[in-house]
Protein backbone atom coordinates (compact mmCIF):
# COMPACT_ATOMS: atom_id res chain seq x y z
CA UNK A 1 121.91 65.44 114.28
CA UNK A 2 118.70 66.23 116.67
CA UNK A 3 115.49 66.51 116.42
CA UNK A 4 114.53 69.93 117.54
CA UNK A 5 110.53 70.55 116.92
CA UNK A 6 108.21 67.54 115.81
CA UNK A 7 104.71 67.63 114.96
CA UNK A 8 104.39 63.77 115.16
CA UNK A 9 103.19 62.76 111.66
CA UNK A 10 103.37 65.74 109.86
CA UNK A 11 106.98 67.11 110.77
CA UNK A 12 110.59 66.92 112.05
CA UNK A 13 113.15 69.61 112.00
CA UNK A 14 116.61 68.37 112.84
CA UNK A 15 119.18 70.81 114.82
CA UNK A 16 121.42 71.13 110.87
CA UNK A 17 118.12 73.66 110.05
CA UNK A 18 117.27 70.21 107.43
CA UNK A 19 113.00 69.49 107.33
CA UNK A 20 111.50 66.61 106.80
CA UNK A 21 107.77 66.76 106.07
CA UNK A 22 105.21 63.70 106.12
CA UNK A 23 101.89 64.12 104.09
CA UNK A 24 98.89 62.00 104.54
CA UNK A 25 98.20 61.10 101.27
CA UNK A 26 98.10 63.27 98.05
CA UNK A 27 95.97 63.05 95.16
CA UNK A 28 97.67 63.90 91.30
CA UNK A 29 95.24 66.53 89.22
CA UNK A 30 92.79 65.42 86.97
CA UNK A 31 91.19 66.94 84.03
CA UNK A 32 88.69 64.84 84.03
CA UNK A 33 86.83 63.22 87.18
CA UNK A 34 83.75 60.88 87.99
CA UNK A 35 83.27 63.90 90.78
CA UNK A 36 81.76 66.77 88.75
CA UNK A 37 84.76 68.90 89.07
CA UNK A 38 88.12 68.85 86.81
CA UNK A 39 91.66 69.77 88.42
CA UNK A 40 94.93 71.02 86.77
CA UNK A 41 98.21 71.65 88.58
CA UNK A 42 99.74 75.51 87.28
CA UNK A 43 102.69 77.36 88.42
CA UNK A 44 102.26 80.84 89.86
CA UNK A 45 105.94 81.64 89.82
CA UNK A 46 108.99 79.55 89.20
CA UNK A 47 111.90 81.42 90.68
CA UNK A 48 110.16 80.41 93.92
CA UNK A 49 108.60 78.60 93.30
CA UNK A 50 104.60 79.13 94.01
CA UNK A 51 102.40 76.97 92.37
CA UNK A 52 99.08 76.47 92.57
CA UNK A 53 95.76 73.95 91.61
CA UNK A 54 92.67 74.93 89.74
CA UNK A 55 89.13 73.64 90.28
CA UNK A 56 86.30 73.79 88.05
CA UNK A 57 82.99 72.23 87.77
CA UNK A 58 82.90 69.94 85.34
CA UNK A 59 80.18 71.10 83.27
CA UNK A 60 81.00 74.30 83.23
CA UNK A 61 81.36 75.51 79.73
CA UNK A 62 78.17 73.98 79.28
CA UNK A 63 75.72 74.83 82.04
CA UNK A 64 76.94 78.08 83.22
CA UNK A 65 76.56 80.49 80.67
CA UNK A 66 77.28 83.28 82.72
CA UNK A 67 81.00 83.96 84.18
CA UNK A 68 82.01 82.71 87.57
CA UNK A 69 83.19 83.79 90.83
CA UNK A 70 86.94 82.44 91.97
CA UNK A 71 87.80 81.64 95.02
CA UNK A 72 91.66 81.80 96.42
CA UNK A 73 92.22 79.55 99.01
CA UNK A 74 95.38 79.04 101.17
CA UNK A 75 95.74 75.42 103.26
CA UNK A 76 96.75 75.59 106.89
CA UNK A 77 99.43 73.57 108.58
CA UNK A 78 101.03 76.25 111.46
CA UNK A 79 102.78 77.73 107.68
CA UNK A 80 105.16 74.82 108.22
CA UNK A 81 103.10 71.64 106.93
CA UNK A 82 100.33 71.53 104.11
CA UNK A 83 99.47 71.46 100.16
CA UNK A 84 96.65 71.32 97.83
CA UNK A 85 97.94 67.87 96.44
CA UNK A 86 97.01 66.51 100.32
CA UNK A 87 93.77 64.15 99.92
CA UNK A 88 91.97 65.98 101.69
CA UNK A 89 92.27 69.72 100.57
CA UNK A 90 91.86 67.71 97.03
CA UNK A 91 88.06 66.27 97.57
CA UNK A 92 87.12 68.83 99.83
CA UNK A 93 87.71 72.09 97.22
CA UNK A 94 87.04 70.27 94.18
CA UNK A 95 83.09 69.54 95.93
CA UNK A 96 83.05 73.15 96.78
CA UNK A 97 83.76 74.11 93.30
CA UNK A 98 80.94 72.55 92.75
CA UNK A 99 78.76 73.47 95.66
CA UNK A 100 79.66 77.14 95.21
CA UNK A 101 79.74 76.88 91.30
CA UNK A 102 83.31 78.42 91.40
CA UNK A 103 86.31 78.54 89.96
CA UNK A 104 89.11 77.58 93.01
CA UNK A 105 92.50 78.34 92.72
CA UNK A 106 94.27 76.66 95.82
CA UNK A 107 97.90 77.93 96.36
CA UNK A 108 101.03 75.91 97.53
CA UNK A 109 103.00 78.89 99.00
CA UNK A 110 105.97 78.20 100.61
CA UNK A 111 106.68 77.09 103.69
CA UNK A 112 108.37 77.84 107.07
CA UNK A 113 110.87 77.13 108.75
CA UNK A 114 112.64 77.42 105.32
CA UNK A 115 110.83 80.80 104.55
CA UNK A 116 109.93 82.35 107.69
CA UNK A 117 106.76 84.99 107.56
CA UNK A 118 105.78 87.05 105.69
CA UNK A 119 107.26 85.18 102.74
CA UNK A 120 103.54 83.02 102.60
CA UNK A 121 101.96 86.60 102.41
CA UNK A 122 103.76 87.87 99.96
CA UNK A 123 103.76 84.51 97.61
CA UNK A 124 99.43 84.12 98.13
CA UNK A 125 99.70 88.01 97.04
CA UNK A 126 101.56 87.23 94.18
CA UNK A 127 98.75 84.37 93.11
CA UNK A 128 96.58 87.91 92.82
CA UNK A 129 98.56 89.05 90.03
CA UNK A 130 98.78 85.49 88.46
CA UNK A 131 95.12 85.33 88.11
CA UNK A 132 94.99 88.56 86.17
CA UNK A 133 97.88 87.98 83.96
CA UNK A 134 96.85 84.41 83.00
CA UNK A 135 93.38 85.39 82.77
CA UNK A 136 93.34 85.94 79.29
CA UNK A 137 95.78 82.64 78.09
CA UNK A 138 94.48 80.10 80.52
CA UNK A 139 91.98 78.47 79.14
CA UNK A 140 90.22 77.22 82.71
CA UNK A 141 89.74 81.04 83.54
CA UNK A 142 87.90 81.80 80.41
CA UNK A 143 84.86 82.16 82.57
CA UNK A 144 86.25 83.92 85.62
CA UNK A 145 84.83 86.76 86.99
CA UNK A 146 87.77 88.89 88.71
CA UNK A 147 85.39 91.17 89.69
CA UNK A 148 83.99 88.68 92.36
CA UNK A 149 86.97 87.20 93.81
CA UNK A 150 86.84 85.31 97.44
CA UNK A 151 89.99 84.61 99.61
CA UNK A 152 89.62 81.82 102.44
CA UNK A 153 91.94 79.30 103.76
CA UNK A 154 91.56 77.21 106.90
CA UNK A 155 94.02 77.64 109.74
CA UNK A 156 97.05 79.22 109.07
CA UNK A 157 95.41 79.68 105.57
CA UNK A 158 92.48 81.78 107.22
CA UNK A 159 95.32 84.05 109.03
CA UNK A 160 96.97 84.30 105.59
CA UNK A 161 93.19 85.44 103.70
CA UNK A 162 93.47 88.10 106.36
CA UNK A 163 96.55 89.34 105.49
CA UNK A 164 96.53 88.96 102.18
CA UNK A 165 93.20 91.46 102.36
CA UNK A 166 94.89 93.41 104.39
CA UNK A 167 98.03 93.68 101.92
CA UNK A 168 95.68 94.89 99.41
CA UNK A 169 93.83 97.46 101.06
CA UNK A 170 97.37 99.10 102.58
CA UNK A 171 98.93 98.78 98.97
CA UNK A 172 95.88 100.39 97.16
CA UNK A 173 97.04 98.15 93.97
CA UNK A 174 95.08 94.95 94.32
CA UNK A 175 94.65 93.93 90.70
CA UNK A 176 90.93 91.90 91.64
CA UNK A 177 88.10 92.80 93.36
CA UNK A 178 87.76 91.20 96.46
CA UNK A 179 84.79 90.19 97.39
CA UNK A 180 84.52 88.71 100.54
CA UNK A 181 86.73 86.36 102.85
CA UNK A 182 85.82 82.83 104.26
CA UNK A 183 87.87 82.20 107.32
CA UNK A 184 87.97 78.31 108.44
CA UNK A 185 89.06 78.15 112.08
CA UNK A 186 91.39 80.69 111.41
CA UNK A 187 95.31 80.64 113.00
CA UNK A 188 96.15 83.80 115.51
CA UNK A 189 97.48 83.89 118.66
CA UNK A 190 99.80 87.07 120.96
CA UNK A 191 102.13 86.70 123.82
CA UNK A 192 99.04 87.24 126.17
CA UNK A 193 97.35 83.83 126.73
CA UNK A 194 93.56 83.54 126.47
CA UNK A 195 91.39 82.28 129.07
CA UNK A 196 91.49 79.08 127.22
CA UNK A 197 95.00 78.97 126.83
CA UNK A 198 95.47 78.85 130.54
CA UNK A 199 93.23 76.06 131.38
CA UNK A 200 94.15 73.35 133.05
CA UNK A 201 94.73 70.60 130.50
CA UNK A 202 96.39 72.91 127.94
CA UNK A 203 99.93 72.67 127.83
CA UNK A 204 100.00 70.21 125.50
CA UNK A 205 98.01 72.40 122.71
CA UNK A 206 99.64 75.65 123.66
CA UNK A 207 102.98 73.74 123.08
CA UNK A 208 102.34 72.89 120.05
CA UNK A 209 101.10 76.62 118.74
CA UNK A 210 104.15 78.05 120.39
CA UNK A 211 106.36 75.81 118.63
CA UNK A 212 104.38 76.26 115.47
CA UNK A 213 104.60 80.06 115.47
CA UNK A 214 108.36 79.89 116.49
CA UNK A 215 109.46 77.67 113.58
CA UNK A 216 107.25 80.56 111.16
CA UNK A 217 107.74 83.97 112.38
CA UNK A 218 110.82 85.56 112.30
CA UNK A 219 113.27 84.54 114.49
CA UNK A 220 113.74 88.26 116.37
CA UNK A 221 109.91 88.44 116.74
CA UNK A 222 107.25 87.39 119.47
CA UNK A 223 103.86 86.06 118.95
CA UNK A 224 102.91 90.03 118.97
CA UNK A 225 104.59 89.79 115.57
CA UNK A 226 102.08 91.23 112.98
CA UNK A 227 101.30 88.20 111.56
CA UNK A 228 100.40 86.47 114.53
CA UNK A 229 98.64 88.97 116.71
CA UNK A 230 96.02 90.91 114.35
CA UNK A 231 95.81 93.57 116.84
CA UNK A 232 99.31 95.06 116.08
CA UNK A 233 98.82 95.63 112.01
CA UNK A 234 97.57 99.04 111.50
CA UNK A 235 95.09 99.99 109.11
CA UNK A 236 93.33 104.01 108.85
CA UNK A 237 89.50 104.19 109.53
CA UNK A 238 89.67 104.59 105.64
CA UNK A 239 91.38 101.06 105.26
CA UNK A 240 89.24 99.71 107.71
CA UNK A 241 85.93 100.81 105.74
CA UNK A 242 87.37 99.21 102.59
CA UNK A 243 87.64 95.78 104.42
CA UNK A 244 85.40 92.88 102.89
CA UNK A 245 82.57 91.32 104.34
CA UNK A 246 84.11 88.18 106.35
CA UNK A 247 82.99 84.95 107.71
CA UNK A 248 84.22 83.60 110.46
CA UNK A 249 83.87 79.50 110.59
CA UNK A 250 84.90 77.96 113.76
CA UNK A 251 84.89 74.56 115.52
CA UNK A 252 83.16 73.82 118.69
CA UNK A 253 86.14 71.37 120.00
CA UNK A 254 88.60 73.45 118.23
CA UNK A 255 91.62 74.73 120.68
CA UNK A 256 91.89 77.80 118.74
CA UNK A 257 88.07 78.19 118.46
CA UNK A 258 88.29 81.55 120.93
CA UNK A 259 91.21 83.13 118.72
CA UNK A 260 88.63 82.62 116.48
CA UNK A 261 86.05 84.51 118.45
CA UNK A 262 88.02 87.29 119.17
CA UNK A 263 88.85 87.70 115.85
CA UNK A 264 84.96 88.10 114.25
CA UNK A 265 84.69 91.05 117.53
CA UNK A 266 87.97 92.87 116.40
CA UNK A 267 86.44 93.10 112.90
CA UNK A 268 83.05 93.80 114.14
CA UNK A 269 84.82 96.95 116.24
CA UNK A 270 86.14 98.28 113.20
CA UNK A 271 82.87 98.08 111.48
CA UNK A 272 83.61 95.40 109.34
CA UNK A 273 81.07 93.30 108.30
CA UNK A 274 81.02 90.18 110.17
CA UNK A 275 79.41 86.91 110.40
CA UNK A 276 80.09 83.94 112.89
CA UNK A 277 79.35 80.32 112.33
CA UNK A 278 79.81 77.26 114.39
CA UNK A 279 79.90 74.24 113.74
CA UNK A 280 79.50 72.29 117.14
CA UNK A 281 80.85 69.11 118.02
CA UNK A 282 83.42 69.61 115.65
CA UNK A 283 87.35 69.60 115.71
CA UNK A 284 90.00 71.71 114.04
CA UNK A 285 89.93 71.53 110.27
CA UNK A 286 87.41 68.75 110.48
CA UNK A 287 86.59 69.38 106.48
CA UNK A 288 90.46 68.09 105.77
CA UNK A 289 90.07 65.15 108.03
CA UNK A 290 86.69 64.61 107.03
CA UNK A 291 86.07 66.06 103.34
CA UNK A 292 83.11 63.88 102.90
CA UNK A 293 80.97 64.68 106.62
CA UNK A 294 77.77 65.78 107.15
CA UNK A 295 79.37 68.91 109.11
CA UNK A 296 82.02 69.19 106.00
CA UNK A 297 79.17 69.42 103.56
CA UNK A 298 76.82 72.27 105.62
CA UNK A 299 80.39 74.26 105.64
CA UNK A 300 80.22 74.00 102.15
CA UNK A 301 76.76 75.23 101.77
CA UNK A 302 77.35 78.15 103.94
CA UNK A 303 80.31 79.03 102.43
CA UNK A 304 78.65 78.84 98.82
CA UNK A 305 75.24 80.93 100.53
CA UNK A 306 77.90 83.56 101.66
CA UNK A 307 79.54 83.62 98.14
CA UNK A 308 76.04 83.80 96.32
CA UNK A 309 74.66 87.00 98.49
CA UNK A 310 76.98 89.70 96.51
């Protein structure tokens, strides 16, 4: 038995189709916390199985009389590597429950090779429906507001808000309003190679992504698959006009910072409403690495600022 793609760290697949996956620490939920915020591990759907980790400001019962937005976010990792139990997706939503005063429901969707695309699409869908059938029985979503409901994710989470939005709209049955997306260095790429792409220096990167998108998409496609390349889903100039607002976080040192880029103009071409925000200096998914930074606590500020305008 080979190795046949490695993400040193993170994760080996062997040539039998077998995974092994390395995470960098996880945290167990808590419903109660020194931090401000309380965490509680649910299950979105057990013949998956999806499950799923809600956030909640600690005092909320108490000091928020009125209900509460929710925010949906989905963790990067190329679709292959990630979870909300990782250390760092823990501390980093938990403060933005906080930040934001939200309720955060973080979803552990599963993952490629195992379950190529658009499996994660349709499982962070299916966390849409959760919310709304729980909503009455669960006692942590008591105060939700489904009417003001944010998807974001970082990475291949931000491609995966995207699509998930975009799910909704082409579906016309999206059982919560959605509000607005919060895209964190979001995950895209095509079989045409950016400017960036073809500097000298970036094999190595590119590499990776390639080998990244080939373990997730499926295995007849390109990276002009759908789900890759956002240029190749269509939408009608009605669709497009029911998008949400969006906000486009990327990093200054982040490889994938121009996907990123090109992204926000798409959007802004089809009328969407668009903002872009950089954080310079800063490397890919820096607020994972880094959940207690300077630069990790602005994002949260700007992300809670974009939630509070609607």
């Amino acid at each position: 038995m080979t190795t046949v793609a490695e993400a040193p760290g993170f994760l080996e697949v062997f040539s039998d189709g077998s995974v092994k996956r390395f995470a960098p620490g996880i945290v167990p939920a808590s419903p109660e916390s020194p931090d401000g915020y309380r965490s509680k591990d649910v299950i979105i759907d057990s013949s998956k199985p999806v499950t799923g980790r809600l956030f909640i400001p600690s005092t909320a019962s108490i000091e928020f009389s009125n209900k509460l937005p929710v925010l949906v976010y989905f963790h990067g990792g190329g679709f292959c590597i990630g979870s909300t139990t990782w250390v760092g997706y823990h501390h980093f939503l938990g403060d933005l429950s906080v930040a934001s005063r939200s309720i955060i429901l973080s979803v552990d969707y599963r993952l490629a090779p195992e379950n190529r695309l658009p499996i994660a699409y349709e499982d962070c869908c299916s966390s849409l429906d959760w919310l709304v059938h729980q909503a009455g029985s669960e006692p942590w979503l008591k105060q939700a507001d489904l009417s003001y409901v944010f998807l974001s994710g970082d990475s291949a989470g931000g491609n995966i808000a995207h699509h998930v939005a975009m799910k909704s709209i082409q579906s016309n049955t999206c059982p919560v309003n959605i509000k607005g997306l919060l895209l964190i260095h979001p995950y895209f790429g095509s079989e045409q190679r950016t400017e960036k792409e073809m500097a000298e220096g970036a094999a190595r990167d590119v590499a990776m992504n390639d080998m990244f998108w080939t373990l997730s998409i499926p295995e007849s496609s390109n990276r002009d698959y759908y789900g890759c390349n956002f240029e190749k889903e269509e939408l009608s100039a009605i669709g497009w006009s029911q998008f949400p607002a969006v906000v486009v976080f990327v990093a200054g040192l982040d490889f994938l910072m121009e996907r990123g880029v090109m992204y926000a103009a798409f959007l802004q071409k089809k009328g969407v409403l668009v903002r872009l925000v950089e954080a310079e200096g800063e490397s890919h998914v820096f607020h994972v690495f880094h959940p207690e930074s300077e630069a990790t606590r602005l994002l949260q500020r700007d992300m809670s600022e974009f939630m509070n305008s609607f």
